[in-house]
C-alpha atoms as a PDB file:
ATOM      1  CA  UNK A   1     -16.948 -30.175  -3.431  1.00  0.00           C
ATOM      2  CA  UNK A   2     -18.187 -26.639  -2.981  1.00  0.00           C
ATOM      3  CA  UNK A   3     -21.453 -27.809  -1.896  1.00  0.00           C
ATOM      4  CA  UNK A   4     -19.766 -29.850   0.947  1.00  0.00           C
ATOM      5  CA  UNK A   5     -17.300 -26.906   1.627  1.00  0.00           C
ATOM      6  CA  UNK A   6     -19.888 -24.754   2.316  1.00  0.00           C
ATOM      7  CA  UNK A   7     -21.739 -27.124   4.663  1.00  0.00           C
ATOM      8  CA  UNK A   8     -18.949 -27.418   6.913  1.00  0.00           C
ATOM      9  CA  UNK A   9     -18.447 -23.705   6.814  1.00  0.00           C
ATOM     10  CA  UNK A  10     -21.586 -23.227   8.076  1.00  0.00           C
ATOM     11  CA  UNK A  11     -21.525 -25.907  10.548  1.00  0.00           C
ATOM     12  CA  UNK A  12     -18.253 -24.085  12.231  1.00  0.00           C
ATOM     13  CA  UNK A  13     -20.423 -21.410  12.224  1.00  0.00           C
ATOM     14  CA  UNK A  14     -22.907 -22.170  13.879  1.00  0.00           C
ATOM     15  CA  UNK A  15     -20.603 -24.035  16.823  1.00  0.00           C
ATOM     16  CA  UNK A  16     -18.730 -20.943  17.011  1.00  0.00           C
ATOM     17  CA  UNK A  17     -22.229 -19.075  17.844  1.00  0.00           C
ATOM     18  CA  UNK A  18     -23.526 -21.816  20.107  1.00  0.00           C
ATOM     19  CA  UNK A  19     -20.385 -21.831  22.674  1.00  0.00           C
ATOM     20  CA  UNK A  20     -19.835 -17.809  22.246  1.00  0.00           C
ATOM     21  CA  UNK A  21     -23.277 -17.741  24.024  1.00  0.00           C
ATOM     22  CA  UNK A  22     -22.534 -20.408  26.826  1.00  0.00           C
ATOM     23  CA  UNK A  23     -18.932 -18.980  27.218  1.00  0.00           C
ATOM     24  CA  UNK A  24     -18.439 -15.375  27.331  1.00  0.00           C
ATOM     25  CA  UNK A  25     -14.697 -15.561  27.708  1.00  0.00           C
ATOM     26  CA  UNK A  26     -14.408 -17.264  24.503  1.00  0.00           C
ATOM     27  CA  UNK A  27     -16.999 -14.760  22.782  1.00  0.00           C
ATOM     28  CA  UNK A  28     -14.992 -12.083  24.211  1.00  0.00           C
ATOM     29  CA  UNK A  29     -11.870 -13.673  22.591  1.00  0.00           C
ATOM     30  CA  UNK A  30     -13.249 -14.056  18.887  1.00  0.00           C
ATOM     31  CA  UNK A  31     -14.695 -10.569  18.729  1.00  0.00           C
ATOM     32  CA  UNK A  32     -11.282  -9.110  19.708  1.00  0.00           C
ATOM     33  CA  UNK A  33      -9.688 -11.356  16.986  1.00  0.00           C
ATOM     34  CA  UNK A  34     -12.561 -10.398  14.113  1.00  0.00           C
ATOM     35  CA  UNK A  35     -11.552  -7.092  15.124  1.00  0.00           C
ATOM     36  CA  UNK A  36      -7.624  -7.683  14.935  1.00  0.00           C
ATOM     37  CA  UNK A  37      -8.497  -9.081  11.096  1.00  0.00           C
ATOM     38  CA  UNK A  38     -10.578  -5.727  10.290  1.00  0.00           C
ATOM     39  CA  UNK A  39      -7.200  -3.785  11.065  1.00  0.00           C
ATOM     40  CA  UNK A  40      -7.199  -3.259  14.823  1.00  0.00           C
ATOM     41  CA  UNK A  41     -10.813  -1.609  15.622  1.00  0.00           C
ATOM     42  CA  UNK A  42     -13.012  -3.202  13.457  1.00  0.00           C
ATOM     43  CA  UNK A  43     -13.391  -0.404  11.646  1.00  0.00           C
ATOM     44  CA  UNK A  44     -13.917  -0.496   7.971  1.00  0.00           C
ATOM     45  CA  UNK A  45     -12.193   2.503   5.578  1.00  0.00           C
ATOM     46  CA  UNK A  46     -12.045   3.188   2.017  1.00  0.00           C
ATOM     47  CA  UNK A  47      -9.548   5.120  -0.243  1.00  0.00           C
ATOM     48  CA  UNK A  48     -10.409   6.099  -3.912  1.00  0.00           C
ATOM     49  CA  UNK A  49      -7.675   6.307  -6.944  1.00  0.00           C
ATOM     50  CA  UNK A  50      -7.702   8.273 -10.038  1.00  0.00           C
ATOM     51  CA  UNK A  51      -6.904   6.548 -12.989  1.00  0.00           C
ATOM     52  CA  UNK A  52      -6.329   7.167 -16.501  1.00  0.00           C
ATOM     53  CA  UNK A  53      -8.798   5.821 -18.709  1.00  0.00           C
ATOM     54  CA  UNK A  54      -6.158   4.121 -20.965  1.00  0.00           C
ATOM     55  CA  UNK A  55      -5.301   2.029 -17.452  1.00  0.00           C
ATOM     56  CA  UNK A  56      -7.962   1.008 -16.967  1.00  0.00           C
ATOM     57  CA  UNK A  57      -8.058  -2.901 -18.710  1.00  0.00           C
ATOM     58  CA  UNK A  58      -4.636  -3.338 -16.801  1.00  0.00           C
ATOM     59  CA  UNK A  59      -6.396  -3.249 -13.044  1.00  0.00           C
ATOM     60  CA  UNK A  60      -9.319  -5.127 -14.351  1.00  0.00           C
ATOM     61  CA  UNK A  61      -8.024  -7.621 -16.446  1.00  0.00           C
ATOM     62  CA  UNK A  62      -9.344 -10.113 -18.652  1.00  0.00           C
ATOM     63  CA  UNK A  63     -13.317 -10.516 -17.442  1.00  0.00           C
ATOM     64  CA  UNK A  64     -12.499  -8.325 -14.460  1.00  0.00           C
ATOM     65  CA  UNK A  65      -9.381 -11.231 -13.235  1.00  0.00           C
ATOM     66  CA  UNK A  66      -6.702  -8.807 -11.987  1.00  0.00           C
ATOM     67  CA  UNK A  67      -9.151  -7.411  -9.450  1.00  0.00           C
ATOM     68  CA  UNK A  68     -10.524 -10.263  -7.773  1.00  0.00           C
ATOM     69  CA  UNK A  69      -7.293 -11.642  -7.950  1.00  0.00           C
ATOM     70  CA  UNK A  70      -6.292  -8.355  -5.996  1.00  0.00           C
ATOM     71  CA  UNK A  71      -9.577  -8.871  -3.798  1.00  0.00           C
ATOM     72  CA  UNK A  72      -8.347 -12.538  -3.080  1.00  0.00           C
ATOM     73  CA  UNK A  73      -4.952 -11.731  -1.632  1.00  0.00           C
ATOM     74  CA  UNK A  74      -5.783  -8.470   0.099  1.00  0.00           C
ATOM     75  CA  UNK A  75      -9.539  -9.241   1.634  1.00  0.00           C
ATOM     76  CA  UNK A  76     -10.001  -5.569   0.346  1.00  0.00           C
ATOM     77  CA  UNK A  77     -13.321  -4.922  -2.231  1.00  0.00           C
ATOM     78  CA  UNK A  78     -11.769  -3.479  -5.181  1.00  0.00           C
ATOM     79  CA  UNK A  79     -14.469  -1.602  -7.410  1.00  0.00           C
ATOM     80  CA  UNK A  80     -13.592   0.556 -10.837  1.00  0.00           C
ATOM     81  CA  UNK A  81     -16.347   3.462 -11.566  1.00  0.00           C
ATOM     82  CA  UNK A  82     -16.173   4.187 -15.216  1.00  0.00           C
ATOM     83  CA  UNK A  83     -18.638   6.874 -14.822  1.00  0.00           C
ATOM     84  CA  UNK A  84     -15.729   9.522 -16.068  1.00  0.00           C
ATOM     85  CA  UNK A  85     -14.262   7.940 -18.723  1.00  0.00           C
ATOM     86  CA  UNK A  86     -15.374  10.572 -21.000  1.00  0.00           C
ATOM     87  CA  UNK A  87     -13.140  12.648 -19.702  1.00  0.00           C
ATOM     88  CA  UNK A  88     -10.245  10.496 -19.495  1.00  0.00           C
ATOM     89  CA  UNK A  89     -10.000   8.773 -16.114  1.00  0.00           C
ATOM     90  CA  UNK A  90     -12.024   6.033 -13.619  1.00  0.00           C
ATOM     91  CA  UNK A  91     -12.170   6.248  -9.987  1.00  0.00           C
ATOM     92  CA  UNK A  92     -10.906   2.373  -8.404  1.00  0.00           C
ATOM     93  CA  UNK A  93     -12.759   2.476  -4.849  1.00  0.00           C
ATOM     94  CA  UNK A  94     -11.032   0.318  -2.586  1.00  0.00           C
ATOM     95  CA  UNK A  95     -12.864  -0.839   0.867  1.00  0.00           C
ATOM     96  CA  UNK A  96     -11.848  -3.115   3.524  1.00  0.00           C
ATOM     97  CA  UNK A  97     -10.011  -3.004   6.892  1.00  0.00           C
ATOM     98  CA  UNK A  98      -6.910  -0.133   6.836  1.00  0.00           C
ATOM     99  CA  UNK A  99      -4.045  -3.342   6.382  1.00  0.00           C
ATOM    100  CA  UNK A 100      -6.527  -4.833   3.235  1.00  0.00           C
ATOM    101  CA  UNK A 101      -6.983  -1.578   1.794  1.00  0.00           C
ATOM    102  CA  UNK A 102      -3.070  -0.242   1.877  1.00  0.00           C
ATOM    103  CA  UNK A 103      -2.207  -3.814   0.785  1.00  0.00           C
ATOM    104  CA  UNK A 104      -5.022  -3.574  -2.233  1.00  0.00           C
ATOM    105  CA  UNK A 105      -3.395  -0.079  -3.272  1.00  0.00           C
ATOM    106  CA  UNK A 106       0.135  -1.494  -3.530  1.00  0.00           C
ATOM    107  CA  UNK A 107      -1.222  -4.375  -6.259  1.00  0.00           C
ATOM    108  CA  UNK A 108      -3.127  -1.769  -8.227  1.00  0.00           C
ATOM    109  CA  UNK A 109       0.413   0.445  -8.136  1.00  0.00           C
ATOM    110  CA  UNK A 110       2.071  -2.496  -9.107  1.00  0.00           C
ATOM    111  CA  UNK A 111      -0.066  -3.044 -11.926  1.00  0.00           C
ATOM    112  CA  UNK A 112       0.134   0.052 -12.826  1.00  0.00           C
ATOM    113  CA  UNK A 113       4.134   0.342 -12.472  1.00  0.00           C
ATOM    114  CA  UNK A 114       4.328  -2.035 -15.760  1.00  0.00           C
ATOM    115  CA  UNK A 115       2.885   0.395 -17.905  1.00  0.00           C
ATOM    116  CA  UNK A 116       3.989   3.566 -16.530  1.00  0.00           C
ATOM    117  CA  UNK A 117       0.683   4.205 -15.753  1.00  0.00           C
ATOM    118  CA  UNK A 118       0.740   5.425 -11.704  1.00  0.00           C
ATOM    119  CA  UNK A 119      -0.731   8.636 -11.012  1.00  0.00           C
ATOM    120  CA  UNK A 120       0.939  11.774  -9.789  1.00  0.00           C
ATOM    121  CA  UNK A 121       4.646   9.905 -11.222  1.00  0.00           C
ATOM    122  CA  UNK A 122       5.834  13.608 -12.480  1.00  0.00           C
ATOM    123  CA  UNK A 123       8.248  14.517  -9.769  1.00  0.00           C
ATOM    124  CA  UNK A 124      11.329  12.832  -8.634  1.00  0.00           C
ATOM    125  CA  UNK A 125      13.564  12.902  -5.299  1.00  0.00           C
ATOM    126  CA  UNK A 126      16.961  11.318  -4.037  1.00  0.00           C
ATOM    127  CA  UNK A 127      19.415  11.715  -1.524  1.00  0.00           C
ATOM    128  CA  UNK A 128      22.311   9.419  -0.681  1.00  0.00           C
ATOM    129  CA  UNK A 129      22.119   6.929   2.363  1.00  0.00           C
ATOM    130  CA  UNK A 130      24.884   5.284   4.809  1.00  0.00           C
ATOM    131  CA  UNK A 131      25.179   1.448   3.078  1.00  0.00           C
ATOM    132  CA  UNK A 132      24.727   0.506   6.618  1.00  0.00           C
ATOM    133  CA  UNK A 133      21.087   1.712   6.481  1.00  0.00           C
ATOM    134  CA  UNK A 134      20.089   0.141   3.976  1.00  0.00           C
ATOM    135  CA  UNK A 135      18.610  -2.568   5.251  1.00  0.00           C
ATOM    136  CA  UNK A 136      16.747  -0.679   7.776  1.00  0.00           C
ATOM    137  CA  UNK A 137      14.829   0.849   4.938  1.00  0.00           C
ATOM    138  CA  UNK A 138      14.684  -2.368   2.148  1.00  0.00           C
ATOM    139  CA  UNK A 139      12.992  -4.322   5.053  1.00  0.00           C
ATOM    140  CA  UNK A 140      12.541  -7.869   4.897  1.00  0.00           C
ATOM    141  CA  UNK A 141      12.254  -9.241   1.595  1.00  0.00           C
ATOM    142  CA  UNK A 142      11.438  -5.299   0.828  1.00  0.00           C
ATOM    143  CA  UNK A 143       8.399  -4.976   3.025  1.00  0.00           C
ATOM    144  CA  UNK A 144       9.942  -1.541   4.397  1.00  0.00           C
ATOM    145  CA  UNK A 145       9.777  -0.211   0.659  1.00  0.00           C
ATOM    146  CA  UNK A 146       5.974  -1.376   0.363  1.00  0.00           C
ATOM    147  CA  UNK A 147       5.135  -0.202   3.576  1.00  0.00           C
ATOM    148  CA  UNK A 148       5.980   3.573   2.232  1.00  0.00           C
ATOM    149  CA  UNK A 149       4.751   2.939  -0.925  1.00  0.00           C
ATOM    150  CA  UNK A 150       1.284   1.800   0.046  1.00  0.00           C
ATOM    151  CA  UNK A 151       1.541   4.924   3.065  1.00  0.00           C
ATOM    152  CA  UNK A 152       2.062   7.452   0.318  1.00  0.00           C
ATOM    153  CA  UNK A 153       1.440   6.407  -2.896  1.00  0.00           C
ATOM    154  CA  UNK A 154       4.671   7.207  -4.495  1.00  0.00           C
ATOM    155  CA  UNK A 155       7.201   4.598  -6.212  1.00  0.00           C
ATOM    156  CA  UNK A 156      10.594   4.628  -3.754  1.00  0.00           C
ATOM    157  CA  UNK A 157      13.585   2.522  -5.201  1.00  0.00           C
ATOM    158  CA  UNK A 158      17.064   2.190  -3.783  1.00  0.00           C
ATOM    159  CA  UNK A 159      19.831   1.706  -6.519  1.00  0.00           C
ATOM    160  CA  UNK A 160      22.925   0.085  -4.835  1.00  0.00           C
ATOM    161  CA  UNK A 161      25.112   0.781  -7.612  1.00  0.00           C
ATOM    162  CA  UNK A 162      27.742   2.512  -5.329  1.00  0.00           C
ATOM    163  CA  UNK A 163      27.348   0.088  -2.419  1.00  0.00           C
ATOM    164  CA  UNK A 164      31.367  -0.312  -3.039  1.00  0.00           C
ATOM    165  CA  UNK A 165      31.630   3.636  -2.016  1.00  0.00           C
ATOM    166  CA  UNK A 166      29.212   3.566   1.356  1.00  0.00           C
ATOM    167  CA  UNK A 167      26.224   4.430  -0.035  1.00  0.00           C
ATOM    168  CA  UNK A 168      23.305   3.853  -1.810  1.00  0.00           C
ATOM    169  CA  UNK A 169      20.651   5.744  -3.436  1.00  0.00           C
ATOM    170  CA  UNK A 170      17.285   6.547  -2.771  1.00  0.00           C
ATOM    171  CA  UNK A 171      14.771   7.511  -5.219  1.00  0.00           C
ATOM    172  CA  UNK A 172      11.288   8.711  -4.694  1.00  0.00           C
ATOM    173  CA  UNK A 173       8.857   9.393  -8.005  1.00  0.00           C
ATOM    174  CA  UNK A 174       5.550  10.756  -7.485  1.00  0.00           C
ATOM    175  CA  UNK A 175       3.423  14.268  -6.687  1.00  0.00           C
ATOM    176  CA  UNK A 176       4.880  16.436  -4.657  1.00  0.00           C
ATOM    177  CA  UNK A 177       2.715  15.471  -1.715  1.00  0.00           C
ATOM    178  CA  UNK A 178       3.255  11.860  -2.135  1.00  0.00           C
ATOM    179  CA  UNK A 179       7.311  12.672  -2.151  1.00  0.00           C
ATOM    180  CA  UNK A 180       6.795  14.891   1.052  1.00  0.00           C
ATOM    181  CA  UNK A 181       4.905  12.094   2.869  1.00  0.00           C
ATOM    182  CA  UNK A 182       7.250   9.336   1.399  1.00  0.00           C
ATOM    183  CA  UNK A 183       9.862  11.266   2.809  1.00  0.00           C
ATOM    184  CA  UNK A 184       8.593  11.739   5.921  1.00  0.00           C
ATOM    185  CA  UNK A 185       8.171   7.876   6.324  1.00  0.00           C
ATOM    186  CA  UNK A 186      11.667   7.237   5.850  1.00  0.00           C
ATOM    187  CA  UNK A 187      12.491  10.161   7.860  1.00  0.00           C
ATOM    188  CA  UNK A 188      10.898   8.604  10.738  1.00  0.00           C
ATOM    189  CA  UNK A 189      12.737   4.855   9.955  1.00  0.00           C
ATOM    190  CA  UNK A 190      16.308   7.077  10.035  1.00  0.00           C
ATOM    191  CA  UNK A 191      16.400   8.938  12.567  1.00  0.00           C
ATOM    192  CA  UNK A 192      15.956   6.061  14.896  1.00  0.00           C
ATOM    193  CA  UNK A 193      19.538   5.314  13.704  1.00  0.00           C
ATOM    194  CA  UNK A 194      21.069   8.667  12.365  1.00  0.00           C
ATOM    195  CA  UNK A 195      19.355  11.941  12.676  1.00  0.00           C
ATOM    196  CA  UNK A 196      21.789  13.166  10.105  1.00  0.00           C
ATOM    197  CA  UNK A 197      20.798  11.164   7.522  1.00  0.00           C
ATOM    198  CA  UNK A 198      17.082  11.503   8.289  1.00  0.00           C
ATOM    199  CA  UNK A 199      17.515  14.656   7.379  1.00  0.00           C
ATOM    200  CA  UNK A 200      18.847  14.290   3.838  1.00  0.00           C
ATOM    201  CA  UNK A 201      14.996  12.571   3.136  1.00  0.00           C
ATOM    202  CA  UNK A 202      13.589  15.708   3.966  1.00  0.00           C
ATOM    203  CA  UNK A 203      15.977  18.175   1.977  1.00  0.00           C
ATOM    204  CA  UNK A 204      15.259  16.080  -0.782  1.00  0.00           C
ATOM    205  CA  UNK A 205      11.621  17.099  -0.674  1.00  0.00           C
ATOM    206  CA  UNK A 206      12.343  20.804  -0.083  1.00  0.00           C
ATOM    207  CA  UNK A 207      14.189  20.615  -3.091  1.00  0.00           C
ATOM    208  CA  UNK A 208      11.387  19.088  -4.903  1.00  0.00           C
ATOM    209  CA  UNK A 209       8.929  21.861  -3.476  1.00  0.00           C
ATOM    210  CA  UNK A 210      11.318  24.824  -4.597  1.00  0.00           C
ATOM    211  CA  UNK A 211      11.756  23.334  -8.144  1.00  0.00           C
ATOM    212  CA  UNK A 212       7.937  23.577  -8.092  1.00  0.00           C
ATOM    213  CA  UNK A 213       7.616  27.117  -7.484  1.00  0.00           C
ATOM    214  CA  UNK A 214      10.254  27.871  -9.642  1.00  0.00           C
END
């Protein structure tokens, strides 16, 4: 029961405390790994996004179930201040360790992705990639795609359509900052591999910037 769970949650507790203070080398060891699970320095950080009010019900869900459900994977606090939604948006405050925080970001993007409903999606990149570096970017099971996404807060897809032709291409959506920092990103993934094609990431967002002035 939860009554029972609870119990032995504080009994492990409490052993925990009662050998950290008659063994320092184990007290030493579980405040480095409390630390590793707060994102490398213990240090807590929060981010704040802008949302339009009309989004709002989609993070929340049902009696507030999207967010902890976003709280409960990530370990993140996820809070939505409605204080502006007279004038059209609500800021979602998300706290927690950096990892909990970029990983609570992501799910709200997601969310938002099914609605069209991200903020800053007005601008669009691409530039063509070897097919051989592909898979440097994807990641596994696309983690290299959600690690940029969550960096920079723009959407980044890869259409393989031309695979057959030795290439693929990449598409960033987003602000112009969130393209340039996107871009960046994968800059930094391709040039460990192929300066030249590193470079195409970055033209893309000069080209981006120029249309903006323009």
């Amino acid at each position: 029961s939860a009554g029972e769970a609870a119990v032995l949650a504080q009994t492990y507790d409490a052993a925990l405390r009662q050998r950290s203070r008659v063994d320092p080398t184990f007290a030493a060891q579980l405040q480095q790994q409390n630390a590793s699970l707060m994102g490398g320095n213990g240090e807590m950080t929060s981010e704040q996004l802008q949302i339009e009010q009309k989004w709002v019900g989609w993070v929340l869900g049902k009696g507030g179930m999207v967010c902890r459900e976003v709280e409960a994977e990530t370990g993140a606090q996820v809070r939505i201040d409605q204080g502006t939604k007279a004038l059209g948006y609500s800021i979602v405050h998300i706290t927690g360790s950096n990892a909990s925080v970029q990983a609570a970001k992501l799910r709200v993007f997601e969310t938002l992705d099914k609605v069209g409903g991200r903020p800053g999606l007005n601008h669009t990149a691409e530039f063509a990639v070897e097919q051989q570096w592909v898979g440097l970017l994807v990641g596994t099971r696309g983690t290299g795609i959600r690690e940029v996404e969550a960096a920079s807060g723009a959407k980044v897809s890869i259409s393989q359509e031309t695979k057959e032709m030795g290439y693929s291409v990449v598409r960033i959506t987003g602000s112009e900052q969130q393209i340039t920092h996107a871009s960046e990103l994968i800059n930094k993934k391709l040039e460990l591999v192929n300066p030249v094609a590193a470079s195409a990431a970055l033209d893309a967002a000069e080209k981006v910037k120029a249309r903006s002035r323009g």
